[in-house]
C-alpha atoms as a PDB file:
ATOM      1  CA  UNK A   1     152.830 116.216  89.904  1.00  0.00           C
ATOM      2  CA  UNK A   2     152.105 113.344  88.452  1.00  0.00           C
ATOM      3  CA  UNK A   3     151.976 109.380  89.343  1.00  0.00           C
ATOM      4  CA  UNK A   4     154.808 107.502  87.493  1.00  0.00           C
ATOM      5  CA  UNK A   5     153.709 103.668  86.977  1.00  0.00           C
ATOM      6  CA  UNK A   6     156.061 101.549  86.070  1.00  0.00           C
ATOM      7  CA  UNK A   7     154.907  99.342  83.234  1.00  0.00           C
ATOM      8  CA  UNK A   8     157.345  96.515  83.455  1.00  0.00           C
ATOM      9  CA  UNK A   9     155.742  95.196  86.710  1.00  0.00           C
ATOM     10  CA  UNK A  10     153.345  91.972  86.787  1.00  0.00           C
ATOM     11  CA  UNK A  11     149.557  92.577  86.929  1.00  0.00           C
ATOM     12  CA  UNK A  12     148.060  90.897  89.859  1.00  0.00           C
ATOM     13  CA  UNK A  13     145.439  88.039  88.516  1.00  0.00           C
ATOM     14  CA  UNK A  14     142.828  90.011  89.581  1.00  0.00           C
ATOM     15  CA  UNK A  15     143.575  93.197  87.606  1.00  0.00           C
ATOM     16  CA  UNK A  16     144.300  90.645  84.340  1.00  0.00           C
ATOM     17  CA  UNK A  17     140.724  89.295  85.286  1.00  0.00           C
ATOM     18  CA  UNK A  18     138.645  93.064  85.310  1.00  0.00           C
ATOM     19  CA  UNK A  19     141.338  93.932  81.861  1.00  0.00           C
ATOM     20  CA  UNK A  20     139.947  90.699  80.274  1.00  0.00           C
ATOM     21  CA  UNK A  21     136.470  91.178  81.219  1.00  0.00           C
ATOM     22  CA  UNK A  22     136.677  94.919  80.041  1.00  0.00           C
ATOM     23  CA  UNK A  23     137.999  94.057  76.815  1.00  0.00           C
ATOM     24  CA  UNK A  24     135.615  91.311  76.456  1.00  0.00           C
ATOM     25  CA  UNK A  25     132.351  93.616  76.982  1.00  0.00           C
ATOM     26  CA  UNK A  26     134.398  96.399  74.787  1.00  0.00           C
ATOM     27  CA  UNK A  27     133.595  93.961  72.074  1.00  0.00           C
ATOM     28  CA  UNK A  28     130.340  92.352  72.408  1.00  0.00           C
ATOM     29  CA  UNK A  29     128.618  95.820  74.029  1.00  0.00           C
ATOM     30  CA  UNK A  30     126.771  97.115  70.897  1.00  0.00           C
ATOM     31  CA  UNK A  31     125.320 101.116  72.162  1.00  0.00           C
ATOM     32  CA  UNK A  32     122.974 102.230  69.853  1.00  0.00           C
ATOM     33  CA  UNK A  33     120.335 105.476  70.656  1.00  0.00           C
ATOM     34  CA  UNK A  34     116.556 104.491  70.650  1.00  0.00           C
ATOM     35  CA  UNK A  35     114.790 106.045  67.853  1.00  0.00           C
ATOM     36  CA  UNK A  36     112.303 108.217  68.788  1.00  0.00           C
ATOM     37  CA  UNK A  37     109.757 109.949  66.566  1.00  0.00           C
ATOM     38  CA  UNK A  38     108.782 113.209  66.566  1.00  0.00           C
ATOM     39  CA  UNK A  39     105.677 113.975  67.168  1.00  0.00           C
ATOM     40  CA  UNK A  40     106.100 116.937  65.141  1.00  0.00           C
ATOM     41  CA  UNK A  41     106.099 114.708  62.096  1.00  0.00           C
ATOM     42  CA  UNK A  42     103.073 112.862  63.486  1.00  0.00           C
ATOM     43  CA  UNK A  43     100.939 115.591  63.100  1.00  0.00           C
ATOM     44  CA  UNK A  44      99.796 114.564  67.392  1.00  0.00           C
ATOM     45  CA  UNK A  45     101.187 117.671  68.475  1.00  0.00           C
ATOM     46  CA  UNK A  46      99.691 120.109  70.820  1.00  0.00           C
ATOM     47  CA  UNK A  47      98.902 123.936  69.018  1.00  0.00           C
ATOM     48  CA  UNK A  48      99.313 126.632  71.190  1.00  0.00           C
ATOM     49  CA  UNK A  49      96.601 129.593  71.335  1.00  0.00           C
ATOM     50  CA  UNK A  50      98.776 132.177  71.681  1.00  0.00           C
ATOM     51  CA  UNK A  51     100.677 131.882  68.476  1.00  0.00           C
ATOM     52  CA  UNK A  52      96.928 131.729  67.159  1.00  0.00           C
ATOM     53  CA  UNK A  53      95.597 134.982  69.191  1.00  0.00           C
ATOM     54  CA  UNK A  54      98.728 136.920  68.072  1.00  0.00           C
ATOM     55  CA  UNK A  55      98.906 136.173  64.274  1.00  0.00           C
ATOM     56  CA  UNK A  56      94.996 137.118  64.600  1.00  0.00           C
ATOM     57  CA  UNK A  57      95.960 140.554  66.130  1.00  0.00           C
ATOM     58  CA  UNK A  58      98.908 141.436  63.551  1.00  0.00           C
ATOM     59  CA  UNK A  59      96.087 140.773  60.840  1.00  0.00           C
ATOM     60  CA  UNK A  60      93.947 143.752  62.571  1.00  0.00           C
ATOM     61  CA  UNK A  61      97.073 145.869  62.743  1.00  0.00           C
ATOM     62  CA  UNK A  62      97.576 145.217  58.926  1.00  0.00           C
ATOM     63  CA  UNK A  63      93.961 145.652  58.200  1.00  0.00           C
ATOM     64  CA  UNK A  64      93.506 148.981  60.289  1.00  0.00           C
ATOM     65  CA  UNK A  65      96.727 150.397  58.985  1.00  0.00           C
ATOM     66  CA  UNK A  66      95.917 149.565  55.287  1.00  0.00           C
ATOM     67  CA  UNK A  67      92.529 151.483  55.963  1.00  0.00           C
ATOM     68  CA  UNK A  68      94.090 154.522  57.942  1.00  0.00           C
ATOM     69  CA  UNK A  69      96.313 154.929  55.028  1.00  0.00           C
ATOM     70  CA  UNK A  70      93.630 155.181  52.270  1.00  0.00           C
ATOM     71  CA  UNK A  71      91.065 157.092  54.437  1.00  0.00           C
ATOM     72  CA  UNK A  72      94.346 159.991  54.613  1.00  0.00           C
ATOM     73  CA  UNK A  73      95.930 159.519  51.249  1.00  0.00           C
END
C-alpha cells in the first residue's frame, strides 16, 4: 500500500534549502568516466606461456599427422 503525499502542503525551509541545493549541484555536477588506455593497444602487455606451449603442441599434432598420413597412403 502505498504513501499518499499530499502536494498542496508547504515545504518546510529546510526541505526548500536541500531541493535548492540539489538542483543547484544537478546543474553544475559535470560526471564524466576517466579514460583509461588499454594496455592492449600499448603493446605493455603481459604474454602468457601457455597459449605459446599449446599452439607449439597443435603444430606437432599437424606435423605428425601430415607424416602418418603419407607414410600409409
Amino acid at each position: 500500500m502505498a504513501l499518499y503525499v499530499n502536494r498542496d502542503e508547504k515545504r518546510s525551509q529546510y526541505q526548500e534549502k536541500i531541493a535548492a541545493d540539489l538542483k543547484g549541484k544537478l546543474k553544475t555536477t559535470d560526471i564524466q568516466a576517466e579514460k583509461v588506455e588499454s594496455t592492449m593497444l600499448e603493446g605493455v602487455h603481459q604474454t602468457r606461456t601457455a597459449g605459446l606451449v599449446i599452439a607449439g603442441l597443435l603444430l606437432l599434432v599437424v606435423i605428425v599427422a601430415v607424416i602418418v598420413m603419407f607414410k600409409n597412403g
